[in-house]
N, C-alpha and C. Protein backbone atom coordinates (compact mmCIF):
# COMPACT_ATOMS: atom_id res chain seq x y z
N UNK A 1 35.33 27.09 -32.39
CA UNK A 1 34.05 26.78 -31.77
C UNK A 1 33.33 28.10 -31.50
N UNK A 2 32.12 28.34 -31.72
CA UNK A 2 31.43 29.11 -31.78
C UNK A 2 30.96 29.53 -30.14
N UNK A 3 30.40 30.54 -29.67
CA UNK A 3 29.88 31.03 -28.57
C UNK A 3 28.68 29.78 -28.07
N UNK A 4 27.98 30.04 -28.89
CA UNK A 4 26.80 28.85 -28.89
C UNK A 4 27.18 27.63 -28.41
N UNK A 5 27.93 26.74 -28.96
CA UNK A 5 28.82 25.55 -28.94
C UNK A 5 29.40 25.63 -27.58
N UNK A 6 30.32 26.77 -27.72
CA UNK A 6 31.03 26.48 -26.14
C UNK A 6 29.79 26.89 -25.09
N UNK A 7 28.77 27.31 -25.11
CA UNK A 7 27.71 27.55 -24.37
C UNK A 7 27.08 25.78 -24.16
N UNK A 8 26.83 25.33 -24.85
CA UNK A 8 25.70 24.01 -25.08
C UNK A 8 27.29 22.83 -24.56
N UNK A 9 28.46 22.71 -24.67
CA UNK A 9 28.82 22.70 -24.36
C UNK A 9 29.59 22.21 -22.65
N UNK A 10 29.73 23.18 -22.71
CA UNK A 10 29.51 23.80 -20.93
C UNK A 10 28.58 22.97 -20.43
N UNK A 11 27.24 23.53 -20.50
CA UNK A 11 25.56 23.54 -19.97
C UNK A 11 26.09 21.63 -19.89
N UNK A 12 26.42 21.09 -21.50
CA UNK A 12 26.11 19.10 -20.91
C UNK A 12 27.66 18.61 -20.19
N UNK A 13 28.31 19.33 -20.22
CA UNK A 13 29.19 18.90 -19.18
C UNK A 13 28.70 18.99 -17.85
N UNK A 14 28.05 20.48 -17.72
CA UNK A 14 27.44 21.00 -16.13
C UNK A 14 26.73 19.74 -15.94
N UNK A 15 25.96 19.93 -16.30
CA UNK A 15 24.70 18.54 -16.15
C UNK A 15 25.11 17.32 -16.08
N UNK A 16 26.35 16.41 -16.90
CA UNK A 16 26.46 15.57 -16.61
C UNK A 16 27.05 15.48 -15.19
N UNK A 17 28.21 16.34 -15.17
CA UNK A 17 28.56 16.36 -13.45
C UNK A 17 27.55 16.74 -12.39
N UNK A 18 27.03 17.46 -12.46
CA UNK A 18 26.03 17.23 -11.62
C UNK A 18 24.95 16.19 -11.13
N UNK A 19 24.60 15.24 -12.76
CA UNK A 19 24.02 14.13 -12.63
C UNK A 19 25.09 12.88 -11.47
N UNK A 20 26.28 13.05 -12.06
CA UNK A 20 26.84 12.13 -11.12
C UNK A 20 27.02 11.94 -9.57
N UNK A 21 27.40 13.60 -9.51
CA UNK A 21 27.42 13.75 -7.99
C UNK A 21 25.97 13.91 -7.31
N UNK A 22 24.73 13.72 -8.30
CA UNK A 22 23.66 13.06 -7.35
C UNK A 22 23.52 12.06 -7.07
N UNK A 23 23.90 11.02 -8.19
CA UNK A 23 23.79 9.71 -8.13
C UNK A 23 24.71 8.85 -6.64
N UNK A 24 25.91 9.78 -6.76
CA UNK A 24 27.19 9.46 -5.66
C UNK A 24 26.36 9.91 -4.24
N UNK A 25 25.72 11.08 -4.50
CA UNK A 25 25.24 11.42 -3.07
C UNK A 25 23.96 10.17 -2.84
N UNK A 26 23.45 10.15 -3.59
CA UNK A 26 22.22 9.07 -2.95
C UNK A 26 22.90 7.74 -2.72
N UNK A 27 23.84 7.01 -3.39
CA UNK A 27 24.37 5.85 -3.03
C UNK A 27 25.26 5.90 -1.70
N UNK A 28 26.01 7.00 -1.89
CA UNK A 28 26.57 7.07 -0.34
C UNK A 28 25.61 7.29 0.89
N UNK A 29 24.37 7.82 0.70
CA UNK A 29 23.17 7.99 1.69
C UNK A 29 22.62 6.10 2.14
N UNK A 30 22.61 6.02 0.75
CA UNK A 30 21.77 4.47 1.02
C UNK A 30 22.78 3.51 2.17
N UNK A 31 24.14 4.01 1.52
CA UNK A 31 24.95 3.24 2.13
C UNK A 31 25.50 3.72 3.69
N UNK A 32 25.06 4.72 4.47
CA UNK A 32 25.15 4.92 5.58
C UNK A 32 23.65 4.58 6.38
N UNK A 33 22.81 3.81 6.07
CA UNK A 33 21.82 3.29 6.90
C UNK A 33 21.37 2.27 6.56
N UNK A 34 21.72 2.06 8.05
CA UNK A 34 21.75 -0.11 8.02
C UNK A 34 20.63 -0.40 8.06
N UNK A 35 21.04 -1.82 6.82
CA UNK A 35 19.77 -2.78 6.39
C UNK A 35 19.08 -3.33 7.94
N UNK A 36 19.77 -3.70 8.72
CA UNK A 36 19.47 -4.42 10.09
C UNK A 36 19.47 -3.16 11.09
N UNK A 37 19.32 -3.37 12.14
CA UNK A 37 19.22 -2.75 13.50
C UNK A 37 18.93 -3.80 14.35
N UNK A 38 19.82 -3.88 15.44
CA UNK A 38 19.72 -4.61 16.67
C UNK A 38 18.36 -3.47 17.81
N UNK A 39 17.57 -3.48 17.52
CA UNK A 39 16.60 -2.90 18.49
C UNK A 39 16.70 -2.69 20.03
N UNK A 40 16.99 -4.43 20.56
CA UNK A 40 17.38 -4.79 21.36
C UNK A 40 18.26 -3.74 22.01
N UNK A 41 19.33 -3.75 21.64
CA UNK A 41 20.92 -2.96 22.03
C UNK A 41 20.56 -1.66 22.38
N UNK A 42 19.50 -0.78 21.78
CA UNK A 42 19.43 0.55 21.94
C UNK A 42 18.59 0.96 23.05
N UNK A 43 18.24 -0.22 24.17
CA UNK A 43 17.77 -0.25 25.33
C UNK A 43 16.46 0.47 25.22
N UNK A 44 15.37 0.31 24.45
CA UNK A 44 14.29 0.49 24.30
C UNK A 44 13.77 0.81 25.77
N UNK A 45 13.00 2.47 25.79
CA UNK A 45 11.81 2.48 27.03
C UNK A 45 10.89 3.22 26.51
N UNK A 46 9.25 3.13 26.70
CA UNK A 46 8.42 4.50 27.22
C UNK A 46 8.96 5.57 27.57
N UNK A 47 8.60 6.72 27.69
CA UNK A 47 8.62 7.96 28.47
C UNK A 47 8.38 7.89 29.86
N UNK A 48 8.01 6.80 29.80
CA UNK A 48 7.62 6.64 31.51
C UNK A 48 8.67 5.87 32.19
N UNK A 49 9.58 5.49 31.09
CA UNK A 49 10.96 4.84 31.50
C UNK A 49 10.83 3.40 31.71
N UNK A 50 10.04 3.17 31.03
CA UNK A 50 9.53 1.40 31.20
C UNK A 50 10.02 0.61 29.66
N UNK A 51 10.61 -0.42 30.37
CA UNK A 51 11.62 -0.86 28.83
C UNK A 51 9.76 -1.38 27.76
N UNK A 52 10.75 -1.59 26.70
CA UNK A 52 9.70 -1.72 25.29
C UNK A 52 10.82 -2.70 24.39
N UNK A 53 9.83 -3.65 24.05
CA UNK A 53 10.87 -4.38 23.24
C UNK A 53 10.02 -4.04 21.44
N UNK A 54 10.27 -4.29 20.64
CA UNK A 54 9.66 -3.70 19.38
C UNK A 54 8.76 -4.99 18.75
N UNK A 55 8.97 -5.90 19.64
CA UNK A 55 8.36 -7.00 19.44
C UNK A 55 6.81 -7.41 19.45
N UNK A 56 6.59 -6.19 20.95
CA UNK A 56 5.11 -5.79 20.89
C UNK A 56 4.77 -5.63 19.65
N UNK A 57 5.40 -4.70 19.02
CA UNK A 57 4.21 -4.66 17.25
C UNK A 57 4.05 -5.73 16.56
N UNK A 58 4.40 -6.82 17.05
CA UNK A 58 4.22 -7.72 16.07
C UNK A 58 2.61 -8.38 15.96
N UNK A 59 2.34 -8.41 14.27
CA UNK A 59 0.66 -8.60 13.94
C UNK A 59 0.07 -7.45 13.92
N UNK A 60 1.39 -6.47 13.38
CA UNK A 60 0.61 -5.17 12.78
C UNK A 60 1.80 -4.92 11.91
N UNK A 61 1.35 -3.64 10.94
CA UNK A 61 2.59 -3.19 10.33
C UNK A 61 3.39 -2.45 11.00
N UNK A 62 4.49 -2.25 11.32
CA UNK A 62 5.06 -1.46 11.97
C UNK A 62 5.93 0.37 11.43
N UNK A 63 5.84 1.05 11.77
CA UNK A 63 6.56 2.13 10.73
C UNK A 63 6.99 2.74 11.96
N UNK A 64 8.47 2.62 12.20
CA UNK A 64 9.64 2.74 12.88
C UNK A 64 10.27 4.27 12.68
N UNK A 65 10.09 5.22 13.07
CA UNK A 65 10.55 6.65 12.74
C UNK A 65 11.63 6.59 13.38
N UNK A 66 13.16 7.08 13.26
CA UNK A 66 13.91 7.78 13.72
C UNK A 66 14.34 8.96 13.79
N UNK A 67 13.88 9.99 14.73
CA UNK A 67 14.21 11.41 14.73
C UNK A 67 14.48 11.94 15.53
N UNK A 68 14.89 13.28 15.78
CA UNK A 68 15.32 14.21 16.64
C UNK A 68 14.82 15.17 16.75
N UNK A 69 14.19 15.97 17.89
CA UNK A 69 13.30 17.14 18.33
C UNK A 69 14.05 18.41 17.29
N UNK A 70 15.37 18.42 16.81
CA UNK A 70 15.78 19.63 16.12
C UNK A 70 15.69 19.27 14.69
N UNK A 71 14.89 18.17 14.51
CA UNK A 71 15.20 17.61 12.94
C UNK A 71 13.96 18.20 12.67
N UNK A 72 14.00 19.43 11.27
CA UNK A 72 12.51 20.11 10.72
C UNK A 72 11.86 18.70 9.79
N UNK A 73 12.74 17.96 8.92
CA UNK A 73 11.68 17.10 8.24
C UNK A 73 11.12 16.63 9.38
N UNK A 74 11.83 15.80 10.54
CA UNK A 74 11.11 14.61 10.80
C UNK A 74 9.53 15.22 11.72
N UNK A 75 9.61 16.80 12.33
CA UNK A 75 8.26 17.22 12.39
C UNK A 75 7.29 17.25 11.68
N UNK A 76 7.87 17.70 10.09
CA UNK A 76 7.20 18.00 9.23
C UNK A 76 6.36 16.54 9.02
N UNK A 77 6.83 15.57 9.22
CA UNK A 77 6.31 14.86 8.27
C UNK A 77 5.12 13.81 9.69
N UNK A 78 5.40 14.33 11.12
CA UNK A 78 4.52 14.23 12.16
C UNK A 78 2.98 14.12 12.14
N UNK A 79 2.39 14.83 11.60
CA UNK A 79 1.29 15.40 11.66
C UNK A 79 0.30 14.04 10.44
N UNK A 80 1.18 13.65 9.11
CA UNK A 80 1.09 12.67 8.25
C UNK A 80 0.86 11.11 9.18
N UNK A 81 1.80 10.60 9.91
CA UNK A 81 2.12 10.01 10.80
C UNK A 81 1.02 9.10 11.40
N UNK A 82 1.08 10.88 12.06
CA UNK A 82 -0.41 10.65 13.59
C UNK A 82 -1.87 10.25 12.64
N UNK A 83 -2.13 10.70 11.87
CA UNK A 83 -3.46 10.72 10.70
C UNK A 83 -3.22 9.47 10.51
N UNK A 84 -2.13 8.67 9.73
CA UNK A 84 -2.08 7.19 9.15
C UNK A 84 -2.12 6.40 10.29
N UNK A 85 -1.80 6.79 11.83
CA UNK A 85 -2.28 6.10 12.74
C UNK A 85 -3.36 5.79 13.53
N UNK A 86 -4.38 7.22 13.18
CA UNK A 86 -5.42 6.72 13.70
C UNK A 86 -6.44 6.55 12.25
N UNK A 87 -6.05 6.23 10.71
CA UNK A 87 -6.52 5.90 10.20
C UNK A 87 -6.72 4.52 10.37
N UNK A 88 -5.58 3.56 11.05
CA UNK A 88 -5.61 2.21 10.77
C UNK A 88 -4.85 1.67 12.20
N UNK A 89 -5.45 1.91 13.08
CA UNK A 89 -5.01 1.58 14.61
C UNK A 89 -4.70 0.61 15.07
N UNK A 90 -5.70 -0.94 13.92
CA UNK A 90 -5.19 -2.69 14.23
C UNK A 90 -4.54 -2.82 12.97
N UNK A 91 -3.87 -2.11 12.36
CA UNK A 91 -3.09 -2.50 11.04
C UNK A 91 -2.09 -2.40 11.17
N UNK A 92 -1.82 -0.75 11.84
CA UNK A 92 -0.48 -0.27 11.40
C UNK A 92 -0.40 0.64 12.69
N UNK A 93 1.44 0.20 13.38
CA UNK A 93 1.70 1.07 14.31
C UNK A 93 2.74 1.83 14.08
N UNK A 94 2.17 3.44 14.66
CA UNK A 94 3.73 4.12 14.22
C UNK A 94 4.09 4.30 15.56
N UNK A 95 5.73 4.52 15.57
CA UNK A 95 6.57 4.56 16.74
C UNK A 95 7.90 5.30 16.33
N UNK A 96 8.28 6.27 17.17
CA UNK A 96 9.25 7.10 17.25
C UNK A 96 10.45 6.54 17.84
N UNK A 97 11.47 6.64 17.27
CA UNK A 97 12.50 6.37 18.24
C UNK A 97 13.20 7.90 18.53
N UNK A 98 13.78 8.39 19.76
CA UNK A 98 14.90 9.30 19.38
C UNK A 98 16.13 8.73 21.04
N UNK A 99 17.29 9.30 20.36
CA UNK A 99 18.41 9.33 21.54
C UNK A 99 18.39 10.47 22.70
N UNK A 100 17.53 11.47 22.11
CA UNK A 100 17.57 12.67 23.33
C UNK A 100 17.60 12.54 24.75
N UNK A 101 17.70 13.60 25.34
CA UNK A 101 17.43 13.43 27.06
C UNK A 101 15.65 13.32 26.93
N UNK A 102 15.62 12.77 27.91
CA UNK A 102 14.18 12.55 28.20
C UNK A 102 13.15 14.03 28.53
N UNK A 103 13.98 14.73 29.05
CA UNK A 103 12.90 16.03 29.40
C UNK A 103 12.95 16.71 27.70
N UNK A 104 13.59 16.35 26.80
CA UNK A 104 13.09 17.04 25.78
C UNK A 104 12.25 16.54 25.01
N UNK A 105 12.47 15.03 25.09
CA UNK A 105 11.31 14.43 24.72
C UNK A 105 9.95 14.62 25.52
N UNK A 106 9.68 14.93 25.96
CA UNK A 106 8.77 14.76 27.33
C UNK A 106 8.38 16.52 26.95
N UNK A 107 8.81 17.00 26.79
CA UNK A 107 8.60 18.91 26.47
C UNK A 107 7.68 18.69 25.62
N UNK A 108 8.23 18.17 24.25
CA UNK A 108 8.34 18.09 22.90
C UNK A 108 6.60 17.41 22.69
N UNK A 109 6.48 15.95 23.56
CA UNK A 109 5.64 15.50 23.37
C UNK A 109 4.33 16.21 24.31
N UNK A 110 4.97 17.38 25.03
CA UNK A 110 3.48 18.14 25.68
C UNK A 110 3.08 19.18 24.65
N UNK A 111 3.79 19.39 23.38
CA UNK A 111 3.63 20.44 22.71
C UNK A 111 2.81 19.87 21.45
N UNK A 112 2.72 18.61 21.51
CA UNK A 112 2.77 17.66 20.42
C UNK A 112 1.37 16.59 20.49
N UNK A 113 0.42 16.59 20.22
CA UNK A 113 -0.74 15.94 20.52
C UNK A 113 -0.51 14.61 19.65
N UNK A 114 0.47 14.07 19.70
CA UNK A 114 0.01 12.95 18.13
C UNK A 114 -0.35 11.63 19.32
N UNK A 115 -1.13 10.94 18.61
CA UNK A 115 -1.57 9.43 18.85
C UNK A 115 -0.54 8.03 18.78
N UNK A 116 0.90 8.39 17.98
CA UNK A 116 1.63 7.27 17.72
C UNK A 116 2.28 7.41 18.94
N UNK A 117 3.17 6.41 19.47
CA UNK A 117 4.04 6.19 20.73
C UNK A 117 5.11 7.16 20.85
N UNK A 118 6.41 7.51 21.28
CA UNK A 118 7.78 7.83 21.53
C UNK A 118 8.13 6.75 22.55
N UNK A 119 9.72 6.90 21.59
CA UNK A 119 10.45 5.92 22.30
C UNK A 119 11.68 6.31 22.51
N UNK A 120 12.37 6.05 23.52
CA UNK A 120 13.42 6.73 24.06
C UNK A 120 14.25 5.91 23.65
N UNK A 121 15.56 5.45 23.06
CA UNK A 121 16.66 4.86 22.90
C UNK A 121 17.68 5.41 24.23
N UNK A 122 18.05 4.33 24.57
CA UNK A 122 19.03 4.49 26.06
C UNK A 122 19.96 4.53 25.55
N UNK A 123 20.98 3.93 24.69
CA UNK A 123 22.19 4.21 23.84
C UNK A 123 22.43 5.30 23.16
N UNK A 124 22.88 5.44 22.46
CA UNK A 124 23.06 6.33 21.72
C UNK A 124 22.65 5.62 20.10
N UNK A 125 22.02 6.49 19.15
CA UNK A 125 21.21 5.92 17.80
C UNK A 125 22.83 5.17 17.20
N UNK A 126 24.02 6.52 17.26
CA UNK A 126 24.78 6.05 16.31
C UNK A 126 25.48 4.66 16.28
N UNK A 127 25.32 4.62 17.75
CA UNK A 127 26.05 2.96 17.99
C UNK A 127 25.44 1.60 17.23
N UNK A 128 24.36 1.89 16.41
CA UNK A 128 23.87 1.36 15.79
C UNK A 128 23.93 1.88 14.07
N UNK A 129 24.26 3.36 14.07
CA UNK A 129 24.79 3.77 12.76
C UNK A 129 23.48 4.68 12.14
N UNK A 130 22.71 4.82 13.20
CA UNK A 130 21.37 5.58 12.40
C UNK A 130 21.54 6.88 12.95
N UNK A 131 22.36 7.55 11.50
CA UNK A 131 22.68 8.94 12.29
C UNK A 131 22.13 10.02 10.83
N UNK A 132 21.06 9.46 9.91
CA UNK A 132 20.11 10.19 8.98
C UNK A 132 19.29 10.26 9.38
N UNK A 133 18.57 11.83 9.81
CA UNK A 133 17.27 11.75 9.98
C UNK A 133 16.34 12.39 9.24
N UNK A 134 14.65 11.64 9.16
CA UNK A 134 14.33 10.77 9.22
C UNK A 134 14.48 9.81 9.26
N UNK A 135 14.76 8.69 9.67
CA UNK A 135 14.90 7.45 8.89
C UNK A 135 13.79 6.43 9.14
N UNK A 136 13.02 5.33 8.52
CA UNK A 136 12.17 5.23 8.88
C UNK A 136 12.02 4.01 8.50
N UNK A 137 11.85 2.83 9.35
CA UNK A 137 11.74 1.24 8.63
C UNK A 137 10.12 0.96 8.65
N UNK A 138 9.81 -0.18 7.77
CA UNK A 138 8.88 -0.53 7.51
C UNK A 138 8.64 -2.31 7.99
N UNK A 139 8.26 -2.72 9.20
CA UNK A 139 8.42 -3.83 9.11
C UNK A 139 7.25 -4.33 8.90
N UNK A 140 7.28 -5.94 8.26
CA UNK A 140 5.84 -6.44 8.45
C UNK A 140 5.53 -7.19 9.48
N UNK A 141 4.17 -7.63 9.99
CA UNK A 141 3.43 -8.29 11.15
C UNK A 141 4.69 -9.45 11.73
N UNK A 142 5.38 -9.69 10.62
CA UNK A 142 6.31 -10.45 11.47
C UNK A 142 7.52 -10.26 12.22
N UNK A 143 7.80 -8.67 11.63
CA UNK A 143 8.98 -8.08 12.48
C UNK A 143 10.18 -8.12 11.59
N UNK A 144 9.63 -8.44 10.16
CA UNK A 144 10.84 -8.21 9.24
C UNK A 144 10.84 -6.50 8.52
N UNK A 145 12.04 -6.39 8.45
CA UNK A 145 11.98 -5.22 7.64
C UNK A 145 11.49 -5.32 6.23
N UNK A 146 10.63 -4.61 5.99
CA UNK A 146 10.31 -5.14 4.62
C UNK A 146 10.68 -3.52 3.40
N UNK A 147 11.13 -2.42 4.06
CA UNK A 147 11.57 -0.97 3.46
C UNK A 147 11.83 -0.28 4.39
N UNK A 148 13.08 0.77 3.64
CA UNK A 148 13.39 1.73 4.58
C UNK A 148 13.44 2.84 3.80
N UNK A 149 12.89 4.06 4.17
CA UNK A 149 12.74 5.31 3.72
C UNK A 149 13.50 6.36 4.30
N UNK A 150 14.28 7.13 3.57
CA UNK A 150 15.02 8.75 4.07
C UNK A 150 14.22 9.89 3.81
N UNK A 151 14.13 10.25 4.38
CA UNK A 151 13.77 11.68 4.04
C UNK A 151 12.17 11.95 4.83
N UNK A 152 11.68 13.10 4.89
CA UNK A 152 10.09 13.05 5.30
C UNK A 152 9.42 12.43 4.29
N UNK A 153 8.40 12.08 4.55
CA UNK A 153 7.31 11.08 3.71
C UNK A 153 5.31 11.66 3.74
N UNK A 154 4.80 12.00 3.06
CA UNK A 154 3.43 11.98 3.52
C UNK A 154 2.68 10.64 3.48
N UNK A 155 3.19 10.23 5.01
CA UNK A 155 2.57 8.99 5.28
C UNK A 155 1.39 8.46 5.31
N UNK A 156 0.28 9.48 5.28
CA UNK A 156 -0.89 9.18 4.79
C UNK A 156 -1.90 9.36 3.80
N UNK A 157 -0.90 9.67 2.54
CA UNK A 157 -1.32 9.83 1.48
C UNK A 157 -1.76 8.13 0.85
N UNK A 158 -2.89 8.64 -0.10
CA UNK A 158 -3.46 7.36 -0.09
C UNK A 158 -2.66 6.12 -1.02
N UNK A 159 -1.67 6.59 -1.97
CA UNK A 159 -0.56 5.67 -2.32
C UNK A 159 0.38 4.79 -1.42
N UNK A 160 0.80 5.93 -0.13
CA UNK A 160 1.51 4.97 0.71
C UNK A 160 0.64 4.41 1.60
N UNK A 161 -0.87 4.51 1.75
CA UNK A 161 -1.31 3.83 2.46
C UNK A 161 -1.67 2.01 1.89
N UNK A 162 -1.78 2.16 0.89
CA UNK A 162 -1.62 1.07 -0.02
C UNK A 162 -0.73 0.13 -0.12
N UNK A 163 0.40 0.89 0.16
CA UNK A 163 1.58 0.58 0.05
C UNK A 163 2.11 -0.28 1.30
N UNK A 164 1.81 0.18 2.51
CA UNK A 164 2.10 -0.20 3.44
C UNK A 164 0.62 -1.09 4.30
N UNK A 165 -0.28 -1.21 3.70
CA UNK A 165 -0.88 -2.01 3.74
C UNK A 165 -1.20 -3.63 3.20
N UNK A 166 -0.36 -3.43 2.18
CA UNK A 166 -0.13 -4.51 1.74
C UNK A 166 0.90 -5.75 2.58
N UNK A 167 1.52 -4.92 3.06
CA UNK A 167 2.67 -5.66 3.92
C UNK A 167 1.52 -6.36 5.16
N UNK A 168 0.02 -6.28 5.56
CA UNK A 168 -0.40 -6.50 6.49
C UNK A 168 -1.30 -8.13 6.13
């Protein structure tokens, strides 16, 4: 076998293994965040410490963030968020969940001008298994999940606004 050969070689072996162990990493991702969430259970409040059931959104779209004040996507993708929320204020509500202590939330959100809610989870996220962040459900006016997204998103780009308008 020639230099070349064992070069070209190599290179589609590299690649195929690599193709696999992306494929393995995204299926094992999909498969650590649950289709369901008990809402309920994670003792929903305001910042002001006043319970919230998620039920209020219902007869809008809902877009459910899960994040953490040290998570860089789920800031990053903040600013997208707040814009798609006050693009469409009787359509579509966005809402934060995180598990933190409250004074960091409460810091976080004096540093933080956005228009969508925070929501404090009284449990802990993982007891429910949502331990990827971003994570981000999509329900429709009726409170079904209708998608769930990983990763940051530019939520108000005009494809996903389409997108998630349709669900309304």
């Amino acid at each position: 076998m020639t230099r070349r050969q064992t070069f070209w070689t190599a290179y589609a072996v590299g690649f195929a293994v690599t193709s696999l162990i992306a494929v393995f990493a995204f299926y094992m991702l999909n498969q650590t965040v649950p289709q369901r969430v008990n809402w309920q259970a994670l003792q929903l409040t305001n910042l002001q410490g006043e319970p919230i059931s998620i039920d209020k959104y219902k007869g809008r779209v809902l877009l459910l963030n899960v994040w953490a004040t040290w998570c860089k996507p789920c800031i990053e993708e903040m600013p997208s968020m707040d814009r798609l929320q006050q693009l469409h204020p009787d359509k579509i509500a966005v809402v934060t969940v995180s598990d933190e202590e409250m004074e960091k939330l409460l810091k976080f959100r004096s540093r933080q001008t956005y228009a969508f809610t925070y929501l404090k989870a009284n449990t802990p996220l993982a007891n429910q298994q949502l331990t990827v962040y971003p994570t981000t459900y999509i329900l429709n006016p009726r409170g079904e999940v209708e998608d769930i997204y990983l990763a940051g998103q530019t939520w108000d780009s005009e494809k996903m606004q389409k997108k998630l308008l349709k669900y309304f």
